[in-house]
Structures are given as structure tokens and as C-alpha cells.
N, C-alpha and C. Protein backbone atom coordinates (compact mmCIF):
# COMPACT_ATOMS: atom_id res chain seq x y z
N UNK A 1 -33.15 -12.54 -18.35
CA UNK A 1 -32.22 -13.05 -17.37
C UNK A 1 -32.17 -12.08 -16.18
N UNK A 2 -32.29 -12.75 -14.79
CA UNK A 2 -32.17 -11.71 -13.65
C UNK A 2 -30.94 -11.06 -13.45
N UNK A 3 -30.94 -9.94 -13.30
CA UNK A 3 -29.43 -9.37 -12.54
C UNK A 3 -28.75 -9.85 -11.19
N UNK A 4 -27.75 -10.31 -11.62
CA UNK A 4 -26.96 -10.47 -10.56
C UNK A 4 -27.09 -10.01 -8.97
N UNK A 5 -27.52 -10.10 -7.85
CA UNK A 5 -27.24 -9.39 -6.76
C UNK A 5 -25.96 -9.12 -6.00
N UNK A 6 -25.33 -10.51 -5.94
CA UNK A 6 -23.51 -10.29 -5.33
C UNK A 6 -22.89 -10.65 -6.46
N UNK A 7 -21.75 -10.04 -6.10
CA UNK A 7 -20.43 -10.20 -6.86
C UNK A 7 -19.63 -11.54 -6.46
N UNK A 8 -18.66 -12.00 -7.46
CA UNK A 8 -18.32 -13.62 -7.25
C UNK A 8 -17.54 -13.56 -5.63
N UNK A 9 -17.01 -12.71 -4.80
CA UNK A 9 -16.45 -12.64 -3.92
C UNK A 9 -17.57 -12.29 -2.65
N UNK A 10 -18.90 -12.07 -3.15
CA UNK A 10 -19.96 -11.80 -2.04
C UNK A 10 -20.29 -10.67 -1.11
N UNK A 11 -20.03 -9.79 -2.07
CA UNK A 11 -20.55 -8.50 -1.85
C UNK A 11 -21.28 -8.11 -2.72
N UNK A 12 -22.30 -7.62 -1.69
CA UNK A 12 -23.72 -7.11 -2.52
C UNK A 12 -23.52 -6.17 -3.46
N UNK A 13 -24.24 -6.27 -4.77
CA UNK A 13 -23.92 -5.01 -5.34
C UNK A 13 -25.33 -4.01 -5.80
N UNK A 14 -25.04 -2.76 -5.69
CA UNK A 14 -25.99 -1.95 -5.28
C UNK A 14 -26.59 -1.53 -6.60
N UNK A 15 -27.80 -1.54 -7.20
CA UNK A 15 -28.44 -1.12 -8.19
C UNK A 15 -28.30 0.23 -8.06
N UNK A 16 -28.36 0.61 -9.65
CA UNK A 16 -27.83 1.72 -10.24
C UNK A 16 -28.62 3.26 -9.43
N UNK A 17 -29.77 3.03 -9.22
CA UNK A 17 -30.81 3.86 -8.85
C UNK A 17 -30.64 3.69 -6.88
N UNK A 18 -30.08 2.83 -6.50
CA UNK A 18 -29.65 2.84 -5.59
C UNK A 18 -28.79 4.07 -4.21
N UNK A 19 -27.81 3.98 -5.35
CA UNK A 19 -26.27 4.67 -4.97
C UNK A 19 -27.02 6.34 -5.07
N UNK A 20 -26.70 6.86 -4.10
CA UNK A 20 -26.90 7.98 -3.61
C UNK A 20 -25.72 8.78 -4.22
N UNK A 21 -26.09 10.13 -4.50
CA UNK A 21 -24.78 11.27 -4.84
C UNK A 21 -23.92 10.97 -3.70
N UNK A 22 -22.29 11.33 -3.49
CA UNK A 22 -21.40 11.52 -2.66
C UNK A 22 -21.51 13.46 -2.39
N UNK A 23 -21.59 13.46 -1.21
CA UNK A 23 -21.73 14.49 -0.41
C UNK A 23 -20.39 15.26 -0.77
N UNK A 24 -20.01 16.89 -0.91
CA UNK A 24 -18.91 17.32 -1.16
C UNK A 24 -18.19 17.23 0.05
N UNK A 25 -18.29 16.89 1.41
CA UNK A 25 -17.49 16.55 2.30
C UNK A 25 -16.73 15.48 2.43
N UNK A 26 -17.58 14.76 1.85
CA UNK A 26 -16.98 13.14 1.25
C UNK A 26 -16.08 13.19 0.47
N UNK A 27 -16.01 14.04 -0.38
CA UNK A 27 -15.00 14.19 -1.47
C UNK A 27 -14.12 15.00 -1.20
N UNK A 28 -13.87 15.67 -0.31
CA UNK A 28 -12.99 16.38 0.36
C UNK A 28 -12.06 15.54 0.97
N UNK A 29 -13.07 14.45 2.19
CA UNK A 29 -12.10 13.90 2.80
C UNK A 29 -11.54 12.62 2.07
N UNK A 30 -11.93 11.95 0.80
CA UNK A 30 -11.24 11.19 0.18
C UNK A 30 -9.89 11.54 -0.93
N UNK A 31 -10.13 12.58 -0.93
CA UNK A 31 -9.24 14.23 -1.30
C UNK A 31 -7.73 14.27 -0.33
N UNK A 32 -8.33 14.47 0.62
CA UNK A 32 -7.21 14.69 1.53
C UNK A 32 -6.73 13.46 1.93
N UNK A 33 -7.28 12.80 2.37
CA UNK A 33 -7.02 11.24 3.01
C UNK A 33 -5.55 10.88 1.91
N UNK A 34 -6.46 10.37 0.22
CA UNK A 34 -5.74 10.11 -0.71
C UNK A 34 -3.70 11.25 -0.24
N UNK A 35 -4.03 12.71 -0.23
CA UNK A 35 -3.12 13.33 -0.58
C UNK A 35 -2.26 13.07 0.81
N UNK A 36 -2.64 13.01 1.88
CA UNK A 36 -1.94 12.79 3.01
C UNK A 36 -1.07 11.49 2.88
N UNK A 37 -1.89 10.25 2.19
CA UNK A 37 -0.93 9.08 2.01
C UNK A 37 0.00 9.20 0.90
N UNK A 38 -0.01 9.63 -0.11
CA UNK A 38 1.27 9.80 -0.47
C UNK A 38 1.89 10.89 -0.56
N UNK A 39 1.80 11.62 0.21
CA UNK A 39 2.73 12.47 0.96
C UNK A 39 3.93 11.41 1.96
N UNK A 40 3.13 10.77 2.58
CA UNK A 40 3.82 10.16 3.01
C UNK A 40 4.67 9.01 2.97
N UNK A 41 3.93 8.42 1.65
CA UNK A 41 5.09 7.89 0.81
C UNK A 41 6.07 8.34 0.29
N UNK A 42 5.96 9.53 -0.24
CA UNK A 42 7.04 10.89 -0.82
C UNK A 42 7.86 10.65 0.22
N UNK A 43 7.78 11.06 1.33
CA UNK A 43 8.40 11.56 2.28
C UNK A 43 9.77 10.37 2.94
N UNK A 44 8.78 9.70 2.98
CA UNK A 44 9.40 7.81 3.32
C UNK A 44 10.18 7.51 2.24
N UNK A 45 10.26 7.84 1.21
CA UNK A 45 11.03 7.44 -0.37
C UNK A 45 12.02 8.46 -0.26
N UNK A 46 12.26 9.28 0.16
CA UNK A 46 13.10 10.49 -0.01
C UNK A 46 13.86 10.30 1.26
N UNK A 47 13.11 9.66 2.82
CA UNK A 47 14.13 9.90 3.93
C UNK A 47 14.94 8.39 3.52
N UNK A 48 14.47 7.52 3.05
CA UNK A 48 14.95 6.42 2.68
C UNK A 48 16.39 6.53 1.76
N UNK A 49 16.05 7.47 1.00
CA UNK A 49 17.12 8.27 -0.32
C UNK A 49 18.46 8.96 0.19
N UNK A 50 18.01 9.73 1.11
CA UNK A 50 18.68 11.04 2.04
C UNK A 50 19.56 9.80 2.99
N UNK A 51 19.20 8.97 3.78
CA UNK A 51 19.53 7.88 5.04
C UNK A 51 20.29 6.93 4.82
N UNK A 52 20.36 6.45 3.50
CA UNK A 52 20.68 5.30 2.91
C UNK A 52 22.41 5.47 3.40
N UNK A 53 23.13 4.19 4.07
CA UNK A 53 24.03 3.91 4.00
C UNK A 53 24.92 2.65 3.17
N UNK A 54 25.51 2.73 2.52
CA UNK A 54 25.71 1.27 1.23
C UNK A 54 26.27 0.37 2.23
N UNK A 55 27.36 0.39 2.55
CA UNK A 55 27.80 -0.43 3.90
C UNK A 55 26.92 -1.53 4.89
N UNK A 56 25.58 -0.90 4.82
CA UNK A 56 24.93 -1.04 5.98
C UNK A 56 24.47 -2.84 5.74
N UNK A 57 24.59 -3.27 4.45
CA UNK A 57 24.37 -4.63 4.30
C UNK A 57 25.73 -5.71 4.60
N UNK A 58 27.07 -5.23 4.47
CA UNK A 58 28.35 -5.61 4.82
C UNK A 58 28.83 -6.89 5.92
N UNK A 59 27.89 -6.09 6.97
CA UNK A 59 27.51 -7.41 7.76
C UNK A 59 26.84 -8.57 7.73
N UNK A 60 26.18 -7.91 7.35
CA UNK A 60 25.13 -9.28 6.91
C UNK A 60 25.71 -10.30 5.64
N UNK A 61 26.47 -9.79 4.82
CA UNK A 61 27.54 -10.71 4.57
C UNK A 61 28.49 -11.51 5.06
N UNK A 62 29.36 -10.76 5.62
CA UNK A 62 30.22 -11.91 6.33
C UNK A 62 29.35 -12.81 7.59
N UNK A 63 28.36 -12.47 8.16
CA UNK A 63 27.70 -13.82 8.86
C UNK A 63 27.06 -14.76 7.67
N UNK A 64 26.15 -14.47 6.19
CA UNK A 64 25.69 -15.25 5.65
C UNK A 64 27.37 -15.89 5.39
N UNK A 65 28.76 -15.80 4.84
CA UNK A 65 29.77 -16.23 4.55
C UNK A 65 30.09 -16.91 5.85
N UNK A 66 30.17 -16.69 7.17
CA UNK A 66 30.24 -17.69 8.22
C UNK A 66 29.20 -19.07 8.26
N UNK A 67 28.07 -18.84 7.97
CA UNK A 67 27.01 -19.84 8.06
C UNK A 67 27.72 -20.81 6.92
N UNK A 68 27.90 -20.29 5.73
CA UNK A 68 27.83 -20.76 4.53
C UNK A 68 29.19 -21.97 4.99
N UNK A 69 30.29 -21.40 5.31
CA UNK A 69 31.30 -22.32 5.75
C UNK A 69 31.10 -23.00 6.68
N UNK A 70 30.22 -22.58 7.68
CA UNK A 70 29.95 -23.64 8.86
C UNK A 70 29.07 -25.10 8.24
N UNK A 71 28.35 -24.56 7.19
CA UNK A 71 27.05 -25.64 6.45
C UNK A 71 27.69 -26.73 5.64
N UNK A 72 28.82 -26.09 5.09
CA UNK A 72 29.51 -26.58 3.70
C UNK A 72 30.71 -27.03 4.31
């Protein structure tokens, strides 16, 4: 049976003998890239944590409770 060339979504897929080593610069910057984004998820989860006011939805109640009586 022949091997497959694309995948069911149609991307080629590369024989085994193909795929070249990844360069250690490459892996550096998928290294850092990776660590920079969730850093900044950290960061965004925590100012989100630190910022948070409970109140801050309050309003948005009493207009959904105005609509609701205006509808009904």
C-alpha cells in the first residue's frame, strides 16, 4: 500500500528522511517565544487578579433589569 502524501486537512506531509535536524537557534527561539507568551499570560492573570473590581458588573444589571421590564 502507498504512503499517504497529505494529511486529511491537505497538508503535505514530509517523509521521515526528509525533515532536516532543527538548528540550536531554532530551539532557542521557540524557547523563548514559548516563555515570553506565557509570561504574559501570567502577567494578564495576575493584573486581572490585582484590578478586579466586584461591583464593576452592578450596572450592567440594573440596565439588563430595565430592558427586562421594558420587554415584559
Amino acid at each position: 500500500m502507498e504512503r499517504l502524501r497529505y494529511e486529511p486537512f491537505g497538508e503535505r506531509l514530509v517523509p521521515g528522511g526528509e525533515a532536516g535536524p532543527r538548528s540550536r537557534a531554532s530551539k532557542y527561539l521557540l524557547w523563548a517565544g514559548t516563555g515570553l507568551f506565557w509570561s504574559l499570560v501570567g502577567a494578564i492573570v495576575i493584573a486581572r487578579a490585582v484590578f478586579f473590581e466586584p461591583g464593576v458588573f452592578d450596572d450592567f444589571s440594573r440596565v439588563a433589569a430595565l430592558v427586562k421590564a421594558a420587554i415584559f
